[in-house]
N, C-alpha and C. Protein backbone atom coordinates (compact mmCIF):
# COMPACT_ATOMS: atom_id res chain seq x y z
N UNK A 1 89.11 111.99 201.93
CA UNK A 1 88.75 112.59 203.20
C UNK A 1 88.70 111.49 204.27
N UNK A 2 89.19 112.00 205.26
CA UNK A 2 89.49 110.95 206.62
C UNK A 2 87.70 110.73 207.45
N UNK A 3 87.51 109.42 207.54
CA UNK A 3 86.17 109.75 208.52
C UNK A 3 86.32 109.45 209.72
N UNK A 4 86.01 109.16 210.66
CA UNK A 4 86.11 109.42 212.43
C UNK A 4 85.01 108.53 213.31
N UNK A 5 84.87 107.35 213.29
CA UNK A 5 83.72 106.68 213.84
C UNK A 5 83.89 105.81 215.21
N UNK A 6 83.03 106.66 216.29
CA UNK A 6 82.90 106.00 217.45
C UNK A 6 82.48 104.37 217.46
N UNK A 7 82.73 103.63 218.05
CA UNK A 7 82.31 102.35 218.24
C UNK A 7 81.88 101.32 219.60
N UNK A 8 81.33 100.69 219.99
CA UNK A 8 81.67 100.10 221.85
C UNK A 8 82.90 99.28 221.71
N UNK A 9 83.20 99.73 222.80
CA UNK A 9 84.62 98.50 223.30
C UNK A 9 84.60 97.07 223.12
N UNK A 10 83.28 96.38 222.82
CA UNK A 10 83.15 94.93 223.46
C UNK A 10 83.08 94.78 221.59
N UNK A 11 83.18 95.49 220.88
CA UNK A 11 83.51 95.64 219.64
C UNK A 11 85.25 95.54 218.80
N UNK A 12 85.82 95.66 219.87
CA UNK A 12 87.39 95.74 219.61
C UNK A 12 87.97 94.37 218.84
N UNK A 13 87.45 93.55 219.00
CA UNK A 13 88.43 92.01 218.22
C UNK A 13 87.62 91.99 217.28
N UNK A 14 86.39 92.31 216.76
CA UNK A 14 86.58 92.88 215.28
C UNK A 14 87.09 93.64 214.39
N UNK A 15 87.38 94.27 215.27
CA UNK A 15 88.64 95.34 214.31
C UNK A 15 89.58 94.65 213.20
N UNK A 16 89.95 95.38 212.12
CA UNK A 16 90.87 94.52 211.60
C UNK A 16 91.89 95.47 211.01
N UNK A 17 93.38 95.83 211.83
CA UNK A 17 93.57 97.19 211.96
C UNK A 17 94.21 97.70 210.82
N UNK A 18 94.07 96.28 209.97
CA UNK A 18 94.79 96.59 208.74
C UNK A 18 93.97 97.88 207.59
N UNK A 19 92.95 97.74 207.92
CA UNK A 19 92.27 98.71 207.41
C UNK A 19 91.82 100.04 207.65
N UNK A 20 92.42 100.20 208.93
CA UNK A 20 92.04 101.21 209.49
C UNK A 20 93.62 102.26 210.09
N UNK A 21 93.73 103.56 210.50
CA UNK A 21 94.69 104.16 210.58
C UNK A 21 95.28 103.65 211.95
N UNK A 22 94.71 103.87 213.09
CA UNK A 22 95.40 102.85 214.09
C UNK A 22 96.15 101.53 213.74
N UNK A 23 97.31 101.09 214.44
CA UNK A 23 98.21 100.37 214.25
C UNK A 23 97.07 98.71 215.07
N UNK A 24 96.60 98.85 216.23
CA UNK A 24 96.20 98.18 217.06
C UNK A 24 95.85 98.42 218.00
N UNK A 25 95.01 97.59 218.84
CA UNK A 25 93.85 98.27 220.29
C UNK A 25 94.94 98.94 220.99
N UNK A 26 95.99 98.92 221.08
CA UNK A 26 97.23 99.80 221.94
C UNK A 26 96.76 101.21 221.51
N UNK A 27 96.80 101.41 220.02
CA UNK A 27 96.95 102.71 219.57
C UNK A 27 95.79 103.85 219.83
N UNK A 28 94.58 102.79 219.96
CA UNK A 28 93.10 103.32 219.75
C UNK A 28 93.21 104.42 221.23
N UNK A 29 91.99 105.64 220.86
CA UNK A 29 91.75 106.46 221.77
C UNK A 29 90.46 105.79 222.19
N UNK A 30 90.25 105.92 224.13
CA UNK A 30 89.25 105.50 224.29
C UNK A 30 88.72 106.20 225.45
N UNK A 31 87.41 106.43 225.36
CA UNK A 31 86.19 107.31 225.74
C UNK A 31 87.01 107.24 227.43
N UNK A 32 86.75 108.16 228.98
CA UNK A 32 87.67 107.85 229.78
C UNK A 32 86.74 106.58 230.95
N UNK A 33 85.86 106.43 230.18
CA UNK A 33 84.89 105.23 231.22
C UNK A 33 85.30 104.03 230.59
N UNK A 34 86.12 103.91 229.41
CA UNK A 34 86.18 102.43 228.62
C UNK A 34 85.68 102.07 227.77
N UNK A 35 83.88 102.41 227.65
CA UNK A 35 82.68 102.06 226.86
C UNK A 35 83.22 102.34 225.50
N UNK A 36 83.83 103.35 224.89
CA UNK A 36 83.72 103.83 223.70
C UNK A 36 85.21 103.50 223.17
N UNK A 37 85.57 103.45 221.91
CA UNK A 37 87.04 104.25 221.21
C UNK A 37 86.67 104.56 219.59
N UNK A 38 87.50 105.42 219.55
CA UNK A 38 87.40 106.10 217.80
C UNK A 38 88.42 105.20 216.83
N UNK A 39 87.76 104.93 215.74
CA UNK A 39 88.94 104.85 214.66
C UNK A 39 88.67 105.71 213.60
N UNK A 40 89.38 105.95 212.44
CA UNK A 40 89.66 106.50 211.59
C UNK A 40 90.08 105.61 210.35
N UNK A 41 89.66 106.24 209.23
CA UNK A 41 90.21 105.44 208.06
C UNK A 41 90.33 106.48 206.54
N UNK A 42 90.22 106.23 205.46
CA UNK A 42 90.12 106.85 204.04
C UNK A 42 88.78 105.94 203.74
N UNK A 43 89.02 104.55 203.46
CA UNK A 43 87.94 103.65 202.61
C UNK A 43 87.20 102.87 204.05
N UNK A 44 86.67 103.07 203.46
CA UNK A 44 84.99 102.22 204.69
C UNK A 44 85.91 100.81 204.38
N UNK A 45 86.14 100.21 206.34
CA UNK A 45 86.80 98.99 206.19
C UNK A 45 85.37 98.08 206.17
N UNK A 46 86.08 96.64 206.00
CA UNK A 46 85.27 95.75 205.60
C UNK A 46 84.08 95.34 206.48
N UNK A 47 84.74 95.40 207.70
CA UNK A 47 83.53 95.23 209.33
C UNK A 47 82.68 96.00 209.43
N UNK A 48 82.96 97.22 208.49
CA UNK A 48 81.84 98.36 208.40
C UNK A 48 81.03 97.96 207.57
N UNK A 49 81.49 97.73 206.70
CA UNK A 49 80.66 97.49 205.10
C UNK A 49 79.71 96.25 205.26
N UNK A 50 80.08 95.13 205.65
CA UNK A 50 79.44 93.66 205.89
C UNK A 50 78.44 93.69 207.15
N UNK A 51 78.71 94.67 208.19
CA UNK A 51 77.70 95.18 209.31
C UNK A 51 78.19 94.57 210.68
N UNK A 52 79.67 93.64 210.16
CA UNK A 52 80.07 93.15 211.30
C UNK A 52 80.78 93.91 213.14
N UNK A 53 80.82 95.19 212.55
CA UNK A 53 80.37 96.45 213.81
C UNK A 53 79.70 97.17 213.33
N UNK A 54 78.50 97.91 213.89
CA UNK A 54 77.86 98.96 213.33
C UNK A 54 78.17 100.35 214.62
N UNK A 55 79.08 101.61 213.95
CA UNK A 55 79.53 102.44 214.33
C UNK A 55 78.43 103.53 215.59
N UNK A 56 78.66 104.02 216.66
CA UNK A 56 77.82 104.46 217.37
C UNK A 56 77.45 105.88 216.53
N UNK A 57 78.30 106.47 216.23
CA UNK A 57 78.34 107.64 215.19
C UNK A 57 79.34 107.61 213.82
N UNK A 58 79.46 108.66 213.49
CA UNK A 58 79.94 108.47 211.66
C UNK A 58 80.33 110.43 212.15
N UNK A 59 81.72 110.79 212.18
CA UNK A 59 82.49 111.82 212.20
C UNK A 59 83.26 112.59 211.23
N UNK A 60 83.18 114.03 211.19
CA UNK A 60 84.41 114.43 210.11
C UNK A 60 85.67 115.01 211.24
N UNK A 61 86.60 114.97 210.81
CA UNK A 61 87.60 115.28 211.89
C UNK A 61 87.50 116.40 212.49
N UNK A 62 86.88 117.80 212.06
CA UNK A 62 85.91 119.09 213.10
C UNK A 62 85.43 117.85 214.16
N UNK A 63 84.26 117.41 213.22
CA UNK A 63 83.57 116.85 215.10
C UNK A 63 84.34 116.21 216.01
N UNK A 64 85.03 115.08 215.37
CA UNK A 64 85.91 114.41 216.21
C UNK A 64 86.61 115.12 217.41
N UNK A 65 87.45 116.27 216.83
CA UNK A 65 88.05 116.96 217.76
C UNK A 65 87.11 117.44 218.75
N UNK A 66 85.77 118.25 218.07
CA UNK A 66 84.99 118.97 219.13
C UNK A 66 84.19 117.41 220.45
N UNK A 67 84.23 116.21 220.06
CA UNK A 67 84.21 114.98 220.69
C UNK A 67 84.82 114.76 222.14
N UNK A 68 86.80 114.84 221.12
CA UNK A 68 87.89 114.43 222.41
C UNK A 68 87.68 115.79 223.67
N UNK A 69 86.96 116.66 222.90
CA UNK A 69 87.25 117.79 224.14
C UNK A 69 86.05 118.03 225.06
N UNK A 70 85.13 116.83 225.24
CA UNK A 70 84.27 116.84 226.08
C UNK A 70 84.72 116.01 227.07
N UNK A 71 83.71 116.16 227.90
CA UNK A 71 83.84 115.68 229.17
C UNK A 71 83.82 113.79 229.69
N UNK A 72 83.25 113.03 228.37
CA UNK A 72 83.28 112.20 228.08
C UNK A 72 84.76 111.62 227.22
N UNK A 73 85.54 112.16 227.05
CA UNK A 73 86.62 111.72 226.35
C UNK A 73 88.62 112.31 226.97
N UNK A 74 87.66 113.57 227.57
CA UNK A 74 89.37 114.17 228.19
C UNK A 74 88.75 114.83 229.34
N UNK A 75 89.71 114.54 230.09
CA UNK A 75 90.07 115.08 231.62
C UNK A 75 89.61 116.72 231.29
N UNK A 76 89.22 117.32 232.24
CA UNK A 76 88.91 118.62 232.10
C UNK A 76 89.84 119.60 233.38
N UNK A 77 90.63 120.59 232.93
CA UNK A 77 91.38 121.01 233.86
C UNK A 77 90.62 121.80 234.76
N UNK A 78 91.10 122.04 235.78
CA UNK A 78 90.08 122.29 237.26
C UNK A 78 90.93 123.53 237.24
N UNK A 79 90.46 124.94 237.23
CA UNK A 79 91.18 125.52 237.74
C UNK A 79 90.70 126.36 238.94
């Protein structure tokens, strides 16, 4: 099962993207103020495990989605 974990930005060069489903900070989705981006993985990467980022939240891909579709993550159409 895929998990879904928010993180802060000033957190990004710990990443190590080999472990994670993103390719690199290019690929990552990020919150639309900057502060935040999601990654995704199968196995808890190592920066998780050792405490070298500690995740803002811990997601299953339901929440995730119900996440990108707030107002904090996607543009909201005006109609």
């Amino acid at each position: 099962m895929r998990t879904y974990v928010t993180i802060n930005i000033s957190d990004i060069s710990n990443i190590d993207f080999s472990e994670v489903v993103e390719t690199s900070a290019d690929t990552i989705r990020k919150s639309l103020d900057g502060t935040q981006f999601i990654i995704k993985y199968n196995t808890e990467p190592s920066f998780i495990t050792n405490g070298t980022v500690v995740p803002l939240q811990t997601l299953t891909h339901s929440e995730a989605l119900i996440l990108m579709q707030t107002a904090d993550w996607s543009e909201q159409l005006v109609e």
